[in-house]
C-alpha atoms as a PDB file:
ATOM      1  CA  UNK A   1      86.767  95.783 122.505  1.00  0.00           C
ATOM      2  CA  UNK A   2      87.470  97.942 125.497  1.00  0.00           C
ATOM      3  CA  UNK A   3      90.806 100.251 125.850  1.00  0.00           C
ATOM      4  CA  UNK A   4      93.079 100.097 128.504  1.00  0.00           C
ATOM      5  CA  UNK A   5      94.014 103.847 128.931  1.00  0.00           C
ATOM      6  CA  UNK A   6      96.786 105.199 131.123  1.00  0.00           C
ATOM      7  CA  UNK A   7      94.975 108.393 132.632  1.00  0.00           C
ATOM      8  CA  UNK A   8      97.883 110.373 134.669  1.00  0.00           C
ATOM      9  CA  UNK A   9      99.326 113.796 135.550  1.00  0.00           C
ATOM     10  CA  UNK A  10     102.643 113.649 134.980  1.00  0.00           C
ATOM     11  CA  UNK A  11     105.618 116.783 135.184  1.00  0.00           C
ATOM     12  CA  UNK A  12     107.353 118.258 132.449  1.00  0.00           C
ATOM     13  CA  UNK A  13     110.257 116.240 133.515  1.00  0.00           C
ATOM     14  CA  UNK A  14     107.982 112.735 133.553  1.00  0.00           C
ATOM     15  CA  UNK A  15     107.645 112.591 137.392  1.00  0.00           C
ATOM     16  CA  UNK A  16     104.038 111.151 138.587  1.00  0.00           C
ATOM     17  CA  UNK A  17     104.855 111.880 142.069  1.00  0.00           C
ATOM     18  CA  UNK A  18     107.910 112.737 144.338  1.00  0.00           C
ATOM     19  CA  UNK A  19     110.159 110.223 145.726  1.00  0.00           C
ATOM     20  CA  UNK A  20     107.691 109.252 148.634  1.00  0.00           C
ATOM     21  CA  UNK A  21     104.966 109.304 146.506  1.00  0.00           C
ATOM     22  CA  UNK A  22     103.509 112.187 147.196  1.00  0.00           C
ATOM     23  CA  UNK A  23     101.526 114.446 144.362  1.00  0.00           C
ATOM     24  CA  UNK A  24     100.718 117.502 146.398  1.00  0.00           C
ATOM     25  CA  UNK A  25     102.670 119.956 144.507  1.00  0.00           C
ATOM     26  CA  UNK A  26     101.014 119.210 141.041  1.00  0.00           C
ATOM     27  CA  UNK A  27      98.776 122.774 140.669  1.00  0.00           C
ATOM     28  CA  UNK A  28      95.571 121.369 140.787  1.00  0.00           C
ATOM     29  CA  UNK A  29      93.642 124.760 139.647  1.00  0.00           C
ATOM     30  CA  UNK A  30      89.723 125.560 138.678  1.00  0.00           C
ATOM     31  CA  UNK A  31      90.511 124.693 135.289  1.00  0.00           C
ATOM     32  CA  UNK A  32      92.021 121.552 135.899  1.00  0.00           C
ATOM     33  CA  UNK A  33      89.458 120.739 138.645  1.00  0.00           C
ATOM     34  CA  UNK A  34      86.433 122.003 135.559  1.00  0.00           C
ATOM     35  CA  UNK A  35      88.088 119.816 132.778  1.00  0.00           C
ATOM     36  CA  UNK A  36      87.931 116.201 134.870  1.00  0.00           C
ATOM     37  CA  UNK A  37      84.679 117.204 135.984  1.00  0.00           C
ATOM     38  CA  UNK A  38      83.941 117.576 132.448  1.00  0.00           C
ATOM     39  CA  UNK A  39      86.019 115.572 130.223  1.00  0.00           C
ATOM     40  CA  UNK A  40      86.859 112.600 133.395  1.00  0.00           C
ATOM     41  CA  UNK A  41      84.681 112.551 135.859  1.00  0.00           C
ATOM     42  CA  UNK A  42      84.961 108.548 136.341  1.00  0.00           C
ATOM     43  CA  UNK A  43      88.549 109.374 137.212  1.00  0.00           C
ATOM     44  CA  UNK A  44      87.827 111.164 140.549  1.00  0.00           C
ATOM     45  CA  UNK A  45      87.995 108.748 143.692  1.00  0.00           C
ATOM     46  CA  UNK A  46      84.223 108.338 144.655  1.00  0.00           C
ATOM     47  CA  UNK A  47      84.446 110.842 147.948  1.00  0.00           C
ATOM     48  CA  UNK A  48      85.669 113.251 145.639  1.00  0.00           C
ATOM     49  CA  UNK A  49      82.960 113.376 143.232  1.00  0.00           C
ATOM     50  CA  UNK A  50      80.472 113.520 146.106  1.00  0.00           C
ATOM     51  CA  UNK A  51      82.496 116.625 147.301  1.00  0.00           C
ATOM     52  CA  UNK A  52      82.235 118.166 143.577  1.00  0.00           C
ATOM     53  CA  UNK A  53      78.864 117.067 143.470  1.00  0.00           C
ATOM     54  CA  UNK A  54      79.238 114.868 140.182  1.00  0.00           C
ATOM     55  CA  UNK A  55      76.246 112.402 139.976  1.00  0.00           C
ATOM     56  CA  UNK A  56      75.506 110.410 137.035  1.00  0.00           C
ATOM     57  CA  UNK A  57      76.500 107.461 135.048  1.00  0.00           C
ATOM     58  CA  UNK A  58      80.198 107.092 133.891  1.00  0.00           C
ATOM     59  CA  UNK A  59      81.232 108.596 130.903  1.00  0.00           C
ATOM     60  CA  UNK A  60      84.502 106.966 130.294  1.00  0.00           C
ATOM     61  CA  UNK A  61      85.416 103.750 132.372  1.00  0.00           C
ATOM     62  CA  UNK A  62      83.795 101.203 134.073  1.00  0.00           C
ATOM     63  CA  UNK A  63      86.792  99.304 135.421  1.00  0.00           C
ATOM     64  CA  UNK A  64      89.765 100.457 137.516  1.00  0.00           C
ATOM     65  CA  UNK A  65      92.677  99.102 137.830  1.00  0.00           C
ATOM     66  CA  UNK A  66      95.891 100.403 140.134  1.00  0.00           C
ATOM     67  CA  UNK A  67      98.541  99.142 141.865  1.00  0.00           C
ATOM     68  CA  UNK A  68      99.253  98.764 145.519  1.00  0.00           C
ATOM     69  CA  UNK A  69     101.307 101.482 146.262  1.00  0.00           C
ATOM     70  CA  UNK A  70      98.654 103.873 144.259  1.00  0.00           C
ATOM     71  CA  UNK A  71      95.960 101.859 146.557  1.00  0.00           C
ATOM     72  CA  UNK A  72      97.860 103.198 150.274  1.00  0.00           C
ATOM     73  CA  UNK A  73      96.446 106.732 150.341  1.00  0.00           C
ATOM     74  CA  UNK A  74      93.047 105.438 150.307  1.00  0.00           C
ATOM     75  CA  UNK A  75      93.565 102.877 152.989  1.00  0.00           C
ATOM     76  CA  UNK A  76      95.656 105.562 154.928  1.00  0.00           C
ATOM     77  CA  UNK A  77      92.627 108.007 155.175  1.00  0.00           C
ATOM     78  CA  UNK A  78      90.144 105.151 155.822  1.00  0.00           C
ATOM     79  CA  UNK A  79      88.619 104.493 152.349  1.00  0.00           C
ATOM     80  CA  UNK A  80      88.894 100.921 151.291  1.00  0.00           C
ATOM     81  CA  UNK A  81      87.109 101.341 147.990  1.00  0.00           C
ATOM     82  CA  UNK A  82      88.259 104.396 146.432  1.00  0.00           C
ATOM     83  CA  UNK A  83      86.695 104.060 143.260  1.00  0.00           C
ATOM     84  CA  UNK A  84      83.037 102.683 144.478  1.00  0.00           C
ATOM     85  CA  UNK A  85      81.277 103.566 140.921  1.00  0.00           C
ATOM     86  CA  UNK A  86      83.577 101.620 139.219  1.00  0.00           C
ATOM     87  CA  UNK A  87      84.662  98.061 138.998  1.00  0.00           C
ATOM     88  CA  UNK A  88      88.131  97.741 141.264  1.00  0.00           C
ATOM     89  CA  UNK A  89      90.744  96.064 140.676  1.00  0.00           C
ATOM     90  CA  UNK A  90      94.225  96.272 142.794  1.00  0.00           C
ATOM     91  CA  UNK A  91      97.042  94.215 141.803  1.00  0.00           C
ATOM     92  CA  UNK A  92      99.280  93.380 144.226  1.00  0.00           C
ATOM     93  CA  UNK A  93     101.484  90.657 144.975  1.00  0.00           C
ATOM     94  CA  UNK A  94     101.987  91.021 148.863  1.00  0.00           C
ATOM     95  CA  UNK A  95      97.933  91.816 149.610  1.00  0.00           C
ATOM     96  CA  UNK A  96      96.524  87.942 149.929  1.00  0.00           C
ATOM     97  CA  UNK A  97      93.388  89.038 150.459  1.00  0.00           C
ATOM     98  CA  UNK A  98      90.985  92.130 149.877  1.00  0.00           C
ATOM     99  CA  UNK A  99      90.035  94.980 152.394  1.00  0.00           C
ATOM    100  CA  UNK A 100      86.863  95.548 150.713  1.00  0.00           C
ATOM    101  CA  UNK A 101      84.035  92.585 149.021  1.00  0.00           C
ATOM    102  CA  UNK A 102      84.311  95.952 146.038  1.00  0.00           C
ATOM    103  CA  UNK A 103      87.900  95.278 145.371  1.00  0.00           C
ATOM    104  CA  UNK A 104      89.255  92.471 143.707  1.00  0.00           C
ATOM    105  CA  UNK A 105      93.085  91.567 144.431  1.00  0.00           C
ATOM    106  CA  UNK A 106      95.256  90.331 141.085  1.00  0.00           C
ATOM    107  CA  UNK A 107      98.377  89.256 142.408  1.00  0.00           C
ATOM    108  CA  UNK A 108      99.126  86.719 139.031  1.00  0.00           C
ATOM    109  CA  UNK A 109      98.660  86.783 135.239  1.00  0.00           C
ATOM    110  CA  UNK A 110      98.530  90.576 135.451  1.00  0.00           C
ATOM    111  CA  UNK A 111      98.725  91.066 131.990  1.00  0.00           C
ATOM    112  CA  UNK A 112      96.325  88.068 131.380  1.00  0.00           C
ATOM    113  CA  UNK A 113      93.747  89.511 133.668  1.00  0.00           C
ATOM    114  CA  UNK A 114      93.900  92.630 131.601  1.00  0.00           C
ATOM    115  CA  UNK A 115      93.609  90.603 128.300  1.00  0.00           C
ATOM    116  CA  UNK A 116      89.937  89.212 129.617  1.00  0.00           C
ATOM    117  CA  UNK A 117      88.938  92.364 130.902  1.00  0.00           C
ATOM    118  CA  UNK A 118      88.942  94.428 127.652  1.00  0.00           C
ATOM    119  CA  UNK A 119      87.877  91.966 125.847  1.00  0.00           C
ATOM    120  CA  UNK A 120      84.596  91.945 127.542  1.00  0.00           C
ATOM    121  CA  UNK A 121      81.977  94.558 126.551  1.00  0.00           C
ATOM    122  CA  UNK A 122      81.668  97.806 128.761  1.00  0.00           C
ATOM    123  CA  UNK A 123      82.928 101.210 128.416  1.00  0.00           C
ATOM    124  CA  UNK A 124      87.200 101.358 129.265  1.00  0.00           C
ATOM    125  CA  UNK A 125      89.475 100.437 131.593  1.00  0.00           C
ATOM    126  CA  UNK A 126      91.282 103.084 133.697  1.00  0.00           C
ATOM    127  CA  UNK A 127      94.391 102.498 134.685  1.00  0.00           C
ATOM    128  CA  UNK A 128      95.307 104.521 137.797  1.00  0.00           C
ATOM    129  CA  UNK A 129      98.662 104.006 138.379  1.00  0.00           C
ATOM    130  CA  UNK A 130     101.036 103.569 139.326  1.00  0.00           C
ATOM    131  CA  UNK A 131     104.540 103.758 137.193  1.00  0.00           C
ATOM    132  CA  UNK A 132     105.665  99.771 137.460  1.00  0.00           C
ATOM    133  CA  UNK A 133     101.853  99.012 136.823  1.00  0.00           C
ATOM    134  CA  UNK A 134     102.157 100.631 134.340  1.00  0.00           C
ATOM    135  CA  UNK A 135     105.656  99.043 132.499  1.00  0.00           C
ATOM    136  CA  UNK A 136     104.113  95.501 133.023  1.00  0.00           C
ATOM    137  CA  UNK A 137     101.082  96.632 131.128  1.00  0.00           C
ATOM    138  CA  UNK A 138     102.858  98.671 128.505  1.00  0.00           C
ATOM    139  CA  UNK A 139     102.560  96.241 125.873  1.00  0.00           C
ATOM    140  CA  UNK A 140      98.557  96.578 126.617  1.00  0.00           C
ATOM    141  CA  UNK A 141      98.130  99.980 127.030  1.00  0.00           C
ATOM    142  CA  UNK A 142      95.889 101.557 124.070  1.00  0.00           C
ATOM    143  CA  UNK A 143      96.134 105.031 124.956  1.00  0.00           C
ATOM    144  CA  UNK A 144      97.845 107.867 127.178  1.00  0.00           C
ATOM    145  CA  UNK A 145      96.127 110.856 128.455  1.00  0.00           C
ATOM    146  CA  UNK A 146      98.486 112.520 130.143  1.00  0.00           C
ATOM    147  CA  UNK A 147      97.639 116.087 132.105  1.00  0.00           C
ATOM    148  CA  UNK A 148     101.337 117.365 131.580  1.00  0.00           C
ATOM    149  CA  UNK A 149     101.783 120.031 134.593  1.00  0.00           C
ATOM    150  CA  UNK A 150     103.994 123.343 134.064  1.00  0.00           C
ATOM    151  CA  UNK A 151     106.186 121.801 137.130  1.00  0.00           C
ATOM    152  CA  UNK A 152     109.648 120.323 137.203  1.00  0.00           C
ATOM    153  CA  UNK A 153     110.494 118.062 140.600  1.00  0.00           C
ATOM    154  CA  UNK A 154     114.153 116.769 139.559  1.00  0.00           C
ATOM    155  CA  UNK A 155     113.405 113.207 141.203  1.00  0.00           C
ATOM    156  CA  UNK A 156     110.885 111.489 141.574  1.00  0.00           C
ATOM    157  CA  UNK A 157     108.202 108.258 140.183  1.00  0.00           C
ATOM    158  CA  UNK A 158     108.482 108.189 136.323  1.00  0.00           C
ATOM    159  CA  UNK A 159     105.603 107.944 134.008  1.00  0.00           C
ATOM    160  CA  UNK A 160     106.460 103.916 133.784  1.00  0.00           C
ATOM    161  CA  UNK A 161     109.211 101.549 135.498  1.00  0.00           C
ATOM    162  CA  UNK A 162     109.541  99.364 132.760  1.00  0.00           C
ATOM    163  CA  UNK A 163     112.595  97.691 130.945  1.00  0.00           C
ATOM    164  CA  UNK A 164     114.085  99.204 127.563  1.00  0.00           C
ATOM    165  CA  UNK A 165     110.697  98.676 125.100  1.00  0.00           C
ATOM    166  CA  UNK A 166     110.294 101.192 122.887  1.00  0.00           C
ATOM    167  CA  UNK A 167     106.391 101.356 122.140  1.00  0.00           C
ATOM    168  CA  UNK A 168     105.018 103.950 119.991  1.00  0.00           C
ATOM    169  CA  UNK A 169     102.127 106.101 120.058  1.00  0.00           C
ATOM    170  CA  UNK A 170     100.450 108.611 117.980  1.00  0.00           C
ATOM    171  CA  UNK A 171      99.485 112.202 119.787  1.00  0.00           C
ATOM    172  CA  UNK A 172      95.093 112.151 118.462  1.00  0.00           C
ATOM    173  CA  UNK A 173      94.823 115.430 120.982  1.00  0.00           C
ATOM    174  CA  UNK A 174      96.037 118.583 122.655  1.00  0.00           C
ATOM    175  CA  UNK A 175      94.454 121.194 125.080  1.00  0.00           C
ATOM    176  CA  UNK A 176      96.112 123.703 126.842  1.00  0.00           C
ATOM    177  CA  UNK A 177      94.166 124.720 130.675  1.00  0.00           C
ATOM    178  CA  UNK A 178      94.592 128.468 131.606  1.00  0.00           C
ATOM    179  CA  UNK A 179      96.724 127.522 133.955  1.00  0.00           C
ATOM    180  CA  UNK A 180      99.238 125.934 131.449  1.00  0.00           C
ATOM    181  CA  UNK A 181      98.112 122.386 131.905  1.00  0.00           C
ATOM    182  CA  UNK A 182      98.551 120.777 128.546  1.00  0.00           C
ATOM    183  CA  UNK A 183      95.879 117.738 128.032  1.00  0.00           C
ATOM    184  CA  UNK A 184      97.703 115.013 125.391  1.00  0.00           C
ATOM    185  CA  UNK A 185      96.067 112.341 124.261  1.00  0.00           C
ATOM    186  CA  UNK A 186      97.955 109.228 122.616  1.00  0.00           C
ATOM    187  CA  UNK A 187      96.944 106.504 121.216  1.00  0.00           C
ATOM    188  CA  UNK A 188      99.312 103.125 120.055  1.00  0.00           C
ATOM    189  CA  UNK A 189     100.243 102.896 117.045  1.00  0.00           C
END
């Protein structure tokens, strides 16, 4: 059975991203950039990997899944299927209808959806983001890897937007970046 992991880079004070969503200021250095080319390469939006020049099958996922508000960068700069070497998914309960024939739109059953997904056979399911994404899917979610960033915002997007529901994890792995990135990996209890 597939995993649904929650792939993110998240401050030391839980922020994903600022208050307008932005995630400029996370410091996205050669190490960093060398362990997802490495360790995530299915992570990287498709443009990207063409810019790093990663080729190849995926090593991790074969399904995305994100919310709309993690979707709007893409659109903004043109790109209606960010994540073209994996299967898309964007759930979304004001888009009706899909930008791209590569996306798919779930705007019901979220957590349903997800259910049939990993229980098909493939590799994982990446969840992209973003925070209230990721409290409805909490309850689903089989594992964290969380790039924890030696940056503190003071306000911004938490890790999840989720009502009080304690769900515990075990911490299976740690890796510290040169740059004082810290990689932990979780997985539920």
């Amino acid at each position: 059975m597939r995993k649904l992991v929650y792939y993110i880079g998240m401050t030391i004070d839980g922020r994903i991203a600022a208050p307008d969503g932005s995630a400029d200021f996370f410091p996205v250095t050669q190490d960093v950039i060398d362990f997802i080319v490495e360790d995530y390469p299915d992570t990287l939006p498709t443009h990207i990997r063409e810019q790093l020049g990663v080729h190849g099958p995926n090593r991790n996922f074969d399904v995305g899944v994100q919310g709309r508000v993690t979707y709007e960068p893409a659109l903004e700069i043109g790109v209606t299927s960010p994540y073209a070497h994996l299967r898309q998914y964007v759930v979304s309960e004001s888009m009706k209808e899909t930008l791209d024939p590569a996306v798919e739109i779930i705007s019901t059953d979220v957590v349903g959806r997800i259910r049939r997904l990993k229980a098909e056979d493939g590799k994982d399911i990446y969840l992209t983001g973003g925070a209230r994404l990721a409290g409805t899917l909490l309850p689903e979610i089989d594992q964290l890897v969380v790039k924890l960033y030696p940056v503190v915002i003071g306000a911004g997007i938490p890790l999840f937007t989720a009502d009080f529901s304690p769900t515990h994890f075990e911490l299976t792995g740690t890796r510290t970046l040169e740059n004082g990135t810290v990689i932990l990996t979780y997985d539920k209890k």
